[in-house]
C-alpha atoms as a PDB file:
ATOM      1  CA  UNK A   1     -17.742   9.131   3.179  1.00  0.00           C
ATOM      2  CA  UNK A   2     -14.848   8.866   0.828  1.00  0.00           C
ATOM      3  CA  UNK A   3     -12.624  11.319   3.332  1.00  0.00           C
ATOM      4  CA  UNK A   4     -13.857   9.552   6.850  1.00  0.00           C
ATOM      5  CA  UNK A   5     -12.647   6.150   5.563  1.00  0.00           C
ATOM      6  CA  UNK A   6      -9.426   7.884   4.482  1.00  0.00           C
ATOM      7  CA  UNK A   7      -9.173   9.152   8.177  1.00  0.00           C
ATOM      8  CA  UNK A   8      -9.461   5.770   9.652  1.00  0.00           C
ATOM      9  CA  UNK A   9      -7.613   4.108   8.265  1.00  0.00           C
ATOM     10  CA  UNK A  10      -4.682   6.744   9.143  1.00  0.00           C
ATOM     11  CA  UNK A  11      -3.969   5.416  12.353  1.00  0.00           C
ATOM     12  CA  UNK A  12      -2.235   2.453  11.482  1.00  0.00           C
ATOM     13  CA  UNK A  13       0.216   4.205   9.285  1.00  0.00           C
ATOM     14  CA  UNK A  14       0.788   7.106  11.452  1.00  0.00           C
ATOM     15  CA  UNK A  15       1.431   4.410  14.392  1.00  0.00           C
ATOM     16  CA  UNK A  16       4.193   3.072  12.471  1.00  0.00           C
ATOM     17  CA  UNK A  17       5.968   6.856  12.005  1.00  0.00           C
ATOM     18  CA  UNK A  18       9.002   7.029  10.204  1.00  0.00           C
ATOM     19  CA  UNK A  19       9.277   2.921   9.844  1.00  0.00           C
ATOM     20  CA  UNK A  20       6.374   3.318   7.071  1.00  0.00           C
ATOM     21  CA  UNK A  21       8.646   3.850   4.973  1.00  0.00           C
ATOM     22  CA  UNK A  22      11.053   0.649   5.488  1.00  0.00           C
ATOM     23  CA  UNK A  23       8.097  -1.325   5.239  1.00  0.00           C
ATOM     24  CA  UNK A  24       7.165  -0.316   2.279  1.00  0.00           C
ATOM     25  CA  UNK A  25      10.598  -1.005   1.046  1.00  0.00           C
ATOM     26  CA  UNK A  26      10.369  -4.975   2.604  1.00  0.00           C
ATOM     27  CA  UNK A  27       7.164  -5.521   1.077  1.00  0.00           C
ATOM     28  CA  UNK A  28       8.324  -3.892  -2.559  1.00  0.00           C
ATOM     29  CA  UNK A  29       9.491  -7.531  -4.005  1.00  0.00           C
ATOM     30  CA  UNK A  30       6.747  -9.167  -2.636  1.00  0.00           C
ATOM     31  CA  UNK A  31       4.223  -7.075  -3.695  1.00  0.00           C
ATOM     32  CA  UNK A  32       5.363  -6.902  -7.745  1.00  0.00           C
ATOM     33  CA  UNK A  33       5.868 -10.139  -7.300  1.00  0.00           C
ATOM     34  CA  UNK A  34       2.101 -10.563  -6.587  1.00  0.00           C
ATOM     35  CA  UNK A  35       1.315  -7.983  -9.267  1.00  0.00           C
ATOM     36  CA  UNK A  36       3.789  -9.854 -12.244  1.00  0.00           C
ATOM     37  CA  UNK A  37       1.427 -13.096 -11.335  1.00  0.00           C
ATOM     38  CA  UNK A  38      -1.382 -11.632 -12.438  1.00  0.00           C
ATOM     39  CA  UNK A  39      -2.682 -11.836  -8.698  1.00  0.00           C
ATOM     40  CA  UNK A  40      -3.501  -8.516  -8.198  1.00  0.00           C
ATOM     41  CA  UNK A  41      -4.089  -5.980 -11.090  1.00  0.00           C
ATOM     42  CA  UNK A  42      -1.653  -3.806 -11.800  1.00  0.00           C
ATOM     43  CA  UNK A  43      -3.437  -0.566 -11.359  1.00  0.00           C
ATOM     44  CA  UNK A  44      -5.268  -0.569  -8.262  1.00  0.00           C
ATOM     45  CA  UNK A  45      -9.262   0.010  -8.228  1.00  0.00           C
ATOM     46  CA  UNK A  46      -8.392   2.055  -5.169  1.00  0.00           C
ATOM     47  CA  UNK A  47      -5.442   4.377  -6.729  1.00  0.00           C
ATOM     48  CA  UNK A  48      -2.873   2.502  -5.508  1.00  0.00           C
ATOM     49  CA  UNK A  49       0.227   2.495  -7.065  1.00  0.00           C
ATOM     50  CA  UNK A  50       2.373  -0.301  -6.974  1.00  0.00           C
ATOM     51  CA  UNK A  51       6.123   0.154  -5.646  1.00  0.00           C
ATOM     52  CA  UNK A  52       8.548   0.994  -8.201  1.00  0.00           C
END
């Protein structure tokens, strides 16, 4: 089950190619941001890590 959702939810991010990875650098600030209010846990229930 685990794997299928995994595969999924692939598509998006493999749409987006090489530009994944400038997103993830425009959403860095924003996201610790979230994380340093206490909005969001800092360790992710999914195994998420947040942006360094």
């Amino acid at each position: 089950m685990e794997r299928r959702t995994d595969e999924l939810a692939a598509a998006p991010w493999r749409a987006l190619g090489p530009a994944v990875g400038r997103l993830a650098q425009l959403v860095a600030p924003l996201t610790r941001a979230i994380v340093a209010a206490g909005l969001l846990p800092a360790q992710s229930t999914l195994g998420i890590r947040p942006p360094r």
